[in-house]
N, C-alpha and C. Protein backbone atom coordinates (compact mmCIF):
# COMPACT_ATOMS: atom_id res chain seq x y z
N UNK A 1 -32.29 -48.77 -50.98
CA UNK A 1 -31.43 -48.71 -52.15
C UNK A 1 -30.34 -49.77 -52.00
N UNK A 2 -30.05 -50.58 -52.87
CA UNK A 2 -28.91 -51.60 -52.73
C UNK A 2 -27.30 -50.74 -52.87
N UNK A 3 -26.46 -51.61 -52.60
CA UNK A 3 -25.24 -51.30 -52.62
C UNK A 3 -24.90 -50.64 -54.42
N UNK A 4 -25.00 -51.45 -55.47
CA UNK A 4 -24.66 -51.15 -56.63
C UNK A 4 -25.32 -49.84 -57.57
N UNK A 5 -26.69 -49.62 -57.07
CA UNK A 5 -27.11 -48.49 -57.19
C UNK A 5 -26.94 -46.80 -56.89
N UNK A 6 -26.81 -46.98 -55.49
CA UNK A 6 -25.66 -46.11 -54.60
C UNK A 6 -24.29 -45.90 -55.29
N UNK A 7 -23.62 -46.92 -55.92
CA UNK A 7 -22.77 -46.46 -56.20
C UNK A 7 -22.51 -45.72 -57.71
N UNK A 8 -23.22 -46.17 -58.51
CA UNK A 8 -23.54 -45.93 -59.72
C UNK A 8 -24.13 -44.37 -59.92
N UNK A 9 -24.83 -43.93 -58.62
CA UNK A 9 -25.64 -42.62 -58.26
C UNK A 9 -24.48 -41.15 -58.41
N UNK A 10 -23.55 -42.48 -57.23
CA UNK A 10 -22.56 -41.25 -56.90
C UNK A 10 -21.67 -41.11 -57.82
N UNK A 11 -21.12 -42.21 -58.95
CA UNK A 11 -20.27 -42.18 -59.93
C UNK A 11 -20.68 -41.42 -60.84
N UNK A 12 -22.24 -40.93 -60.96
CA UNK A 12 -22.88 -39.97 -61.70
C UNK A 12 -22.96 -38.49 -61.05
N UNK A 13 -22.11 -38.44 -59.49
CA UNK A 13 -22.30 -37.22 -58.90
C UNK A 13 -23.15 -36.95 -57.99
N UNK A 14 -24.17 -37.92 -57.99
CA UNK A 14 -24.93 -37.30 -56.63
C UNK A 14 -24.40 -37.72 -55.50
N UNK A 15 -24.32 -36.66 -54.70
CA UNK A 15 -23.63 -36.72 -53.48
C UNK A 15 -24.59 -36.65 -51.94
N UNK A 16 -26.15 -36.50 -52.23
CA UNK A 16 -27.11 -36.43 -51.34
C UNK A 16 -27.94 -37.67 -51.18
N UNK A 17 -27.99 -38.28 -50.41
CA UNK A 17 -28.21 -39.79 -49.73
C UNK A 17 -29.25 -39.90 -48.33
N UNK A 18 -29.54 -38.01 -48.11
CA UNK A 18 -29.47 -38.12 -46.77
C UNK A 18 -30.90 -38.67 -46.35
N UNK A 19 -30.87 -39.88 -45.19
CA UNK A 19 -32.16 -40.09 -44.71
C UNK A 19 -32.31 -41.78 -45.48
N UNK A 20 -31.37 -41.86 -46.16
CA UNK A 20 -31.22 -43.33 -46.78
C UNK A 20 -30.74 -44.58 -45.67
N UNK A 21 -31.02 -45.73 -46.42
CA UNK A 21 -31.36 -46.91 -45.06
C UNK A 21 -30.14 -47.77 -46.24
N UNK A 22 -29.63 -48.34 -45.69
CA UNK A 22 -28.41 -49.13 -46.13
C UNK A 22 -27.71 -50.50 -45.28
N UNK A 23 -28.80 -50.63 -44.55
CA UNK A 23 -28.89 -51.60 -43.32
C UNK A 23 -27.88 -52.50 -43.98
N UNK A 24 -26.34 -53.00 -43.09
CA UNK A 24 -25.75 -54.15 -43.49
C UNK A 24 -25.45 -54.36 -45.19
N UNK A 25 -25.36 -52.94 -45.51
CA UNK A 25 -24.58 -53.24 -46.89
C UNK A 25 -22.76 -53.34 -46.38
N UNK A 26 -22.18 -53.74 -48.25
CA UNK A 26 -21.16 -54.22 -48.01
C UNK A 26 -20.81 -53.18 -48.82
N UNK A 27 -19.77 -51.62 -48.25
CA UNK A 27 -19.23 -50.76 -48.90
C UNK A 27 -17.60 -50.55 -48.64
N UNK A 28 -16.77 -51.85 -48.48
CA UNK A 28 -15.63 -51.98 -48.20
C UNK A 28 -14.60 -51.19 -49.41
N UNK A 29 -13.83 -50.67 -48.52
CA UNK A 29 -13.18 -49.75 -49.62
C UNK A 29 -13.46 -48.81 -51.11
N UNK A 30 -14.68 -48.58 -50.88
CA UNK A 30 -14.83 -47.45 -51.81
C UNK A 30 -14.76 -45.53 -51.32
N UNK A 31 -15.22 -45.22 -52.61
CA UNK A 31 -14.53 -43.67 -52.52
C UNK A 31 -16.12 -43.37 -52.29
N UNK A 32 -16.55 -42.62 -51.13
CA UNK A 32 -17.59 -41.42 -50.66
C UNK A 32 -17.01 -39.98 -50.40
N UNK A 33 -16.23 -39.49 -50.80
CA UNK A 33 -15.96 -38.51 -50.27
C UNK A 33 -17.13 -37.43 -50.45
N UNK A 34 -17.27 -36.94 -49.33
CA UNK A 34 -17.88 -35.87 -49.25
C UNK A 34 -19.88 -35.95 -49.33
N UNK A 35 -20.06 -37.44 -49.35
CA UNK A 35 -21.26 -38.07 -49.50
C UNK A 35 -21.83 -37.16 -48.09
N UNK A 36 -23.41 -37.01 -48.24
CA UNK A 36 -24.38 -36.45 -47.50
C UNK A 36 -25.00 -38.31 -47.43
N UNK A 37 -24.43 -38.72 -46.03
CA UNK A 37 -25.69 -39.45 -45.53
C UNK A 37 -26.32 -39.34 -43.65
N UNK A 38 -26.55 -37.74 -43.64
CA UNK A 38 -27.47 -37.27 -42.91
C UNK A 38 -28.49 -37.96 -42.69
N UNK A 39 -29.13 -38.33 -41.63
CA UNK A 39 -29.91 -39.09 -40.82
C UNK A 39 -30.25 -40.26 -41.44
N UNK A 40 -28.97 -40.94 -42.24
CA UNK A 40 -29.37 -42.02 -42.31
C UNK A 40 -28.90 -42.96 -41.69
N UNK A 41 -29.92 -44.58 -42.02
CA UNK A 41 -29.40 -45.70 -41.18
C UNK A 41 -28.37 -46.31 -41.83
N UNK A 42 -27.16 -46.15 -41.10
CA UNK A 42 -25.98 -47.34 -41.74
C UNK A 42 -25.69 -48.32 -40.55
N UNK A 43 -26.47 -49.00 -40.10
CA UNK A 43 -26.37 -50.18 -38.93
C UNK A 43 -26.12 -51.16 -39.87
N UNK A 44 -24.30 -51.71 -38.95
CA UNK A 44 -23.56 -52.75 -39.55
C UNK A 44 -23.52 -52.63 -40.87
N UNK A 45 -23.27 -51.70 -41.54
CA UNK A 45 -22.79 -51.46 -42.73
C UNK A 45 -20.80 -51.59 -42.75
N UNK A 46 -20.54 -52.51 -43.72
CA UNK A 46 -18.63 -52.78 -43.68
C UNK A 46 -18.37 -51.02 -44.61
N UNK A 47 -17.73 -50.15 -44.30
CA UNK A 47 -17.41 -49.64 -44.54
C UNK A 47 -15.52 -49.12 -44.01
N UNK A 48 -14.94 -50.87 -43.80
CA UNK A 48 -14.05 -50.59 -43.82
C UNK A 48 -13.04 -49.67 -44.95
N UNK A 49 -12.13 -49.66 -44.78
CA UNK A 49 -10.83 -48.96 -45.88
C UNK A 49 -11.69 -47.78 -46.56
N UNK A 50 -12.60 -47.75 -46.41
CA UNK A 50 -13.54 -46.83 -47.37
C UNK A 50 -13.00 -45.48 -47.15
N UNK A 51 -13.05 -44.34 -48.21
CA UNK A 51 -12.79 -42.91 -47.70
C UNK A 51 -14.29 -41.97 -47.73
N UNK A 52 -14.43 -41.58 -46.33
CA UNK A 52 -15.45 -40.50 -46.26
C UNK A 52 -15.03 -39.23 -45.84
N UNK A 53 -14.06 -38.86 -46.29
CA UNK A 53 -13.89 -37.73 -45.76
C UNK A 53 -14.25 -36.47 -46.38
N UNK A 54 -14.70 -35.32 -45.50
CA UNK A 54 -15.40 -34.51 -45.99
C UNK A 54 -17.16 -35.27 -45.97
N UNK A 55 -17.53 -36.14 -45.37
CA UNK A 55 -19.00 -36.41 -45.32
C UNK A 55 -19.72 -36.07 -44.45
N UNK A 56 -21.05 -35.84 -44.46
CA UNK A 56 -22.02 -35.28 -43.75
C UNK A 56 -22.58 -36.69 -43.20
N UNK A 57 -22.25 -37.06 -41.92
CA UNK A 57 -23.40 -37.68 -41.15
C UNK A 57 -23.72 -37.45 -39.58
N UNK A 58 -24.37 -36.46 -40.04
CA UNK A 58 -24.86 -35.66 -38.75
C UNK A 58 -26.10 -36.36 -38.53
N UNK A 59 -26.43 -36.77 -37.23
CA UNK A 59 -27.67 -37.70 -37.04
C UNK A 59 -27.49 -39.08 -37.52
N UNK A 60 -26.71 -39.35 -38.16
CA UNK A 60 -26.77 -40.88 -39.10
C UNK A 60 -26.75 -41.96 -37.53
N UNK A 61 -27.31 -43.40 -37.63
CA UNK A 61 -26.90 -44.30 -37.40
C UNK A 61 -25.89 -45.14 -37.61
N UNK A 62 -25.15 -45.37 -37.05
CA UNK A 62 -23.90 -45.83 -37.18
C UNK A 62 -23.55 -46.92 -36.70
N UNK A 63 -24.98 -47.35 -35.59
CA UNK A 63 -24.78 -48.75 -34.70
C UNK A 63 -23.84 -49.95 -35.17
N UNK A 64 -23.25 -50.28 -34.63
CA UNK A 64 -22.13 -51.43 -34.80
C UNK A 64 -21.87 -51.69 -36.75
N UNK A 65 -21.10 -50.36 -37.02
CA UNK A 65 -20.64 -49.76 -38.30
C UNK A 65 -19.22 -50.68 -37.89
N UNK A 66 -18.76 -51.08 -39.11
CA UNK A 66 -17.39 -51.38 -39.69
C UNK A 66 -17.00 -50.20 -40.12
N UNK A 67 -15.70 -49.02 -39.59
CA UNK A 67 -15.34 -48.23 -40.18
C UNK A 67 -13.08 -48.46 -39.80
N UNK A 68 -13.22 -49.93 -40.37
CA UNK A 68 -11.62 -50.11 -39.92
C UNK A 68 -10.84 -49.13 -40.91
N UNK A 69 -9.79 -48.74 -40.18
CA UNK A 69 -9.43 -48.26 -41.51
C UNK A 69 -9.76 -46.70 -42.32
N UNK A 70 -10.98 -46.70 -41.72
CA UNK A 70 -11.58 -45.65 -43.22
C UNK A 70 -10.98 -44.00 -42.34
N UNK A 71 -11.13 -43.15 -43.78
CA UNK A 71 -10.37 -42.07 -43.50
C UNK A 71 -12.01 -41.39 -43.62
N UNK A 72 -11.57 -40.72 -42.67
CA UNK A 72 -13.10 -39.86 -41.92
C UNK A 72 -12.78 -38.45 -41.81
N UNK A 73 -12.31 -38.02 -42.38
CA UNK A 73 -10.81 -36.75 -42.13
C UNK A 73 -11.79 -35.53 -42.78
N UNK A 74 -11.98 -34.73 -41.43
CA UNK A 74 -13.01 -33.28 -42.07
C UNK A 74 -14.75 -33.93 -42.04
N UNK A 75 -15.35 -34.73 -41.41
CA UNK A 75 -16.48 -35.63 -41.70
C UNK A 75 -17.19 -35.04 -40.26
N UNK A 76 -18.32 -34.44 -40.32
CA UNK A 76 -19.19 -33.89 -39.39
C UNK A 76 -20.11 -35.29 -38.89
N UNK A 77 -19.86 -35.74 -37.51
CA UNK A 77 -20.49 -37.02 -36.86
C UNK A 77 -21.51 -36.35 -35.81
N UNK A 78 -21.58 -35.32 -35.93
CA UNK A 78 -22.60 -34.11 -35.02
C UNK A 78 -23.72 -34.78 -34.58
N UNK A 79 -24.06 -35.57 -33.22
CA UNK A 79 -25.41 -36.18 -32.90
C UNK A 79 -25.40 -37.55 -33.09
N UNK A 80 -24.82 -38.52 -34.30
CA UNK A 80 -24.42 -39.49 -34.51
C UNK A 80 -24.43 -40.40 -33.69
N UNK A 81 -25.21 -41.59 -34.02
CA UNK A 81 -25.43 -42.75 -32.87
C UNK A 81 -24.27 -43.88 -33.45
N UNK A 82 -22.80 -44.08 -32.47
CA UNK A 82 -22.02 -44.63 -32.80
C UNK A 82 -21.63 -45.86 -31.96
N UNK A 83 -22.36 -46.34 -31.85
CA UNK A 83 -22.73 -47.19 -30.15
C UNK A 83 -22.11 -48.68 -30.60
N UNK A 84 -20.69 -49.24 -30.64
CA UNK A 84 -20.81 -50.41 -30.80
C UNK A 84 -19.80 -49.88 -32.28
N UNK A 85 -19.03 -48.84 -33.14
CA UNK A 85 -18.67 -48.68 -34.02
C UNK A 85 -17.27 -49.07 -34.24
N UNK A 86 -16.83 -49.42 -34.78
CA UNK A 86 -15.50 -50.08 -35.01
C UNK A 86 -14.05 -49.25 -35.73
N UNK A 87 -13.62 -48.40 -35.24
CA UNK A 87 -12.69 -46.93 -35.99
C UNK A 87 -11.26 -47.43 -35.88
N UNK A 88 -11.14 -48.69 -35.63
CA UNK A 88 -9.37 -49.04 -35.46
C UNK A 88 -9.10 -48.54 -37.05
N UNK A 89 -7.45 -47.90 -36.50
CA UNK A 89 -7.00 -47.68 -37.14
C UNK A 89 -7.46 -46.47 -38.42
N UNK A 90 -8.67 -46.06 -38.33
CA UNK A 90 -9.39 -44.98 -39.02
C UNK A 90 -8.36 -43.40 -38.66
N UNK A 91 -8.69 -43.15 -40.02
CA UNK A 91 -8.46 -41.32 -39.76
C UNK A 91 -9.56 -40.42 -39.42
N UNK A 92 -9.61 -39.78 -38.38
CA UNK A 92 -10.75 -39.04 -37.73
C UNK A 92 -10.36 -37.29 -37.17
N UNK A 93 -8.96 -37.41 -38.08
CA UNK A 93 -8.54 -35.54 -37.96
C UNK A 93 -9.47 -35.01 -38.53
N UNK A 94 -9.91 -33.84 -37.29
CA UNK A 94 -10.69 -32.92 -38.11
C UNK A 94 -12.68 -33.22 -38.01
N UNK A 95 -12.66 -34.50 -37.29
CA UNK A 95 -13.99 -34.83 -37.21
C UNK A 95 -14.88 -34.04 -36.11
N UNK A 96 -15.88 -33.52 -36.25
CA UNK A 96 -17.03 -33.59 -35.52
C UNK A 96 -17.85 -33.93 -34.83
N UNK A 97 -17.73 -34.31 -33.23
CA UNK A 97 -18.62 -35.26 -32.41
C UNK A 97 -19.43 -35.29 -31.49
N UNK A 98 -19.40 -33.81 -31.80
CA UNK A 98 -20.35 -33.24 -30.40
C UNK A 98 -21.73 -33.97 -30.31
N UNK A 99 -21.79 -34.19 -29.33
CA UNK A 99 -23.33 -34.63 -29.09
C UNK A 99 -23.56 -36.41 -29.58
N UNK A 100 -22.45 -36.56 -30.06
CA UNK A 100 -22.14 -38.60 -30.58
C UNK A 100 -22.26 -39.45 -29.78
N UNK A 101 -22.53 -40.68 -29.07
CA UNK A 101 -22.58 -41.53 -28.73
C UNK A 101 -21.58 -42.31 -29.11
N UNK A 102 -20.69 -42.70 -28.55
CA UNK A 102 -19.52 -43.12 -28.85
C UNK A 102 -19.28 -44.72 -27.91
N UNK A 103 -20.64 -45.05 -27.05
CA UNK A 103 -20.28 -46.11 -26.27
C UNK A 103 -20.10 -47.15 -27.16
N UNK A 104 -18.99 -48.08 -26.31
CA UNK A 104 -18.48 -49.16 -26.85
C UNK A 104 -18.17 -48.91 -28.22
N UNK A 105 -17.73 -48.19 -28.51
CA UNK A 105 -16.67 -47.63 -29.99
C UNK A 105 -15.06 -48.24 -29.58
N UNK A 106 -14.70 -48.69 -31.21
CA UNK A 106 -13.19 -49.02 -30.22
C UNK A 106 -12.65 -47.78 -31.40
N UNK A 107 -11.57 -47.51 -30.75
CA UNK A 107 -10.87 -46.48 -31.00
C UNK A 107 -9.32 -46.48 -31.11
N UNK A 108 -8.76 -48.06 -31.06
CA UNK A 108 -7.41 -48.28 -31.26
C UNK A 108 -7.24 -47.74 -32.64
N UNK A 109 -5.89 -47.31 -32.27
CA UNK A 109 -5.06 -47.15 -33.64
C UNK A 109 -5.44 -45.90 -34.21
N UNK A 110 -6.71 -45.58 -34.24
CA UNK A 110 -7.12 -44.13 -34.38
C UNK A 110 -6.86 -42.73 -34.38
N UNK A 111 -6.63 -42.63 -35.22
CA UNK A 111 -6.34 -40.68 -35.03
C UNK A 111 -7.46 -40.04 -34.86
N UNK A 112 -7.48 -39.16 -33.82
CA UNK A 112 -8.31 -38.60 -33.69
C UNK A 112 -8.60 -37.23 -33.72
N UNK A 113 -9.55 -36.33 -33.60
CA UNK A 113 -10.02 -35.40 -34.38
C UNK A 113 -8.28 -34.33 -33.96
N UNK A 114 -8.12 -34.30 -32.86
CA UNK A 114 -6.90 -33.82 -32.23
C UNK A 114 -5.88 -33.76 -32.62
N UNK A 115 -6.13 -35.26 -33.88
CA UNK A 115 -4.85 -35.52 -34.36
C UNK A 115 -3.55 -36.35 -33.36
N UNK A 116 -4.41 -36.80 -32.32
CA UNK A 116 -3.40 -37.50 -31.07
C UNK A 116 -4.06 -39.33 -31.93
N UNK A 117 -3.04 -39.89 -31.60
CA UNK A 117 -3.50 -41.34 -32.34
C UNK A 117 -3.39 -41.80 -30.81
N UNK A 118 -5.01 -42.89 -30.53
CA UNK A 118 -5.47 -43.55 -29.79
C UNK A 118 -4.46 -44.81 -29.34
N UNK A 119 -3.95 -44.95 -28.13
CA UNK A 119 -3.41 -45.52 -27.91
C UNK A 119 -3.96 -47.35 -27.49
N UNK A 120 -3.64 -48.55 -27.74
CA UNK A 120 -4.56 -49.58 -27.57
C UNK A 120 -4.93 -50.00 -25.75
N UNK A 121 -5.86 -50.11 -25.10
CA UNK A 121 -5.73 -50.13 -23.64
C UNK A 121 -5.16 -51.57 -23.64
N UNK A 122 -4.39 -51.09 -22.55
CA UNK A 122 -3.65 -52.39 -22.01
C UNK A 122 -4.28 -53.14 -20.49
């Protein structure tokens, strides 16, 4: 599914995506809230500034995801392959990560599910 379609879907309300391939789309700053994209592939997808909060991506691919910025706040990452994901500065109160892959994730600036904001390593 291309980027403009997706969005047009959800501006009509559908909020179920799950299992969708979106390889390296460009979804910089738009509104997903609460989007179902369950086991899908979002590898290198820009989803900076974007808001997902309240979204389902349990299982999703996430491999070297652009998520600068984006508010992730209440967003189930349950299993989630985040290997290489980019969360500076993201809101992540309230997130879900059990079982995530989180290598090589950077995590500056970040709030995290704890609500403790990630400090930058020095």
């Amino acid at each position: 599914m291309k980027t403009p379609e997706l969005l047009s879907r959800y501006a009509a309300g559908q909020r179920n995506f799950s299992g969708i391939n979106l390889i390296a789309a460009k979804l910089r700053s738009v509104n997903l809230r609460r989007v179902n994209f369950s086991e899908a592939d979002l590898t290198q997808v820009n989803l900076s500034y974007s808001c997902l909060s309240g979204a389902d991506l349990r299982n999703a691919n996430l491999w070297n995801t652009n998520l600068t910025g984006a508010n992730l706040s209440g967003a189930n990452l349950t299993g989630a392959n985040l290997t290489g994901t980019n969360f500076t500065g993201a809101n992540l109160t309230g997130v879900k990560l059990e079982q995530s892959n989180l290598k090589d994730a950077s995590l500056e600036g970040a709030t995290m599910p704890d609500g403790v904001v990630r400090e930058p390593v020095k």
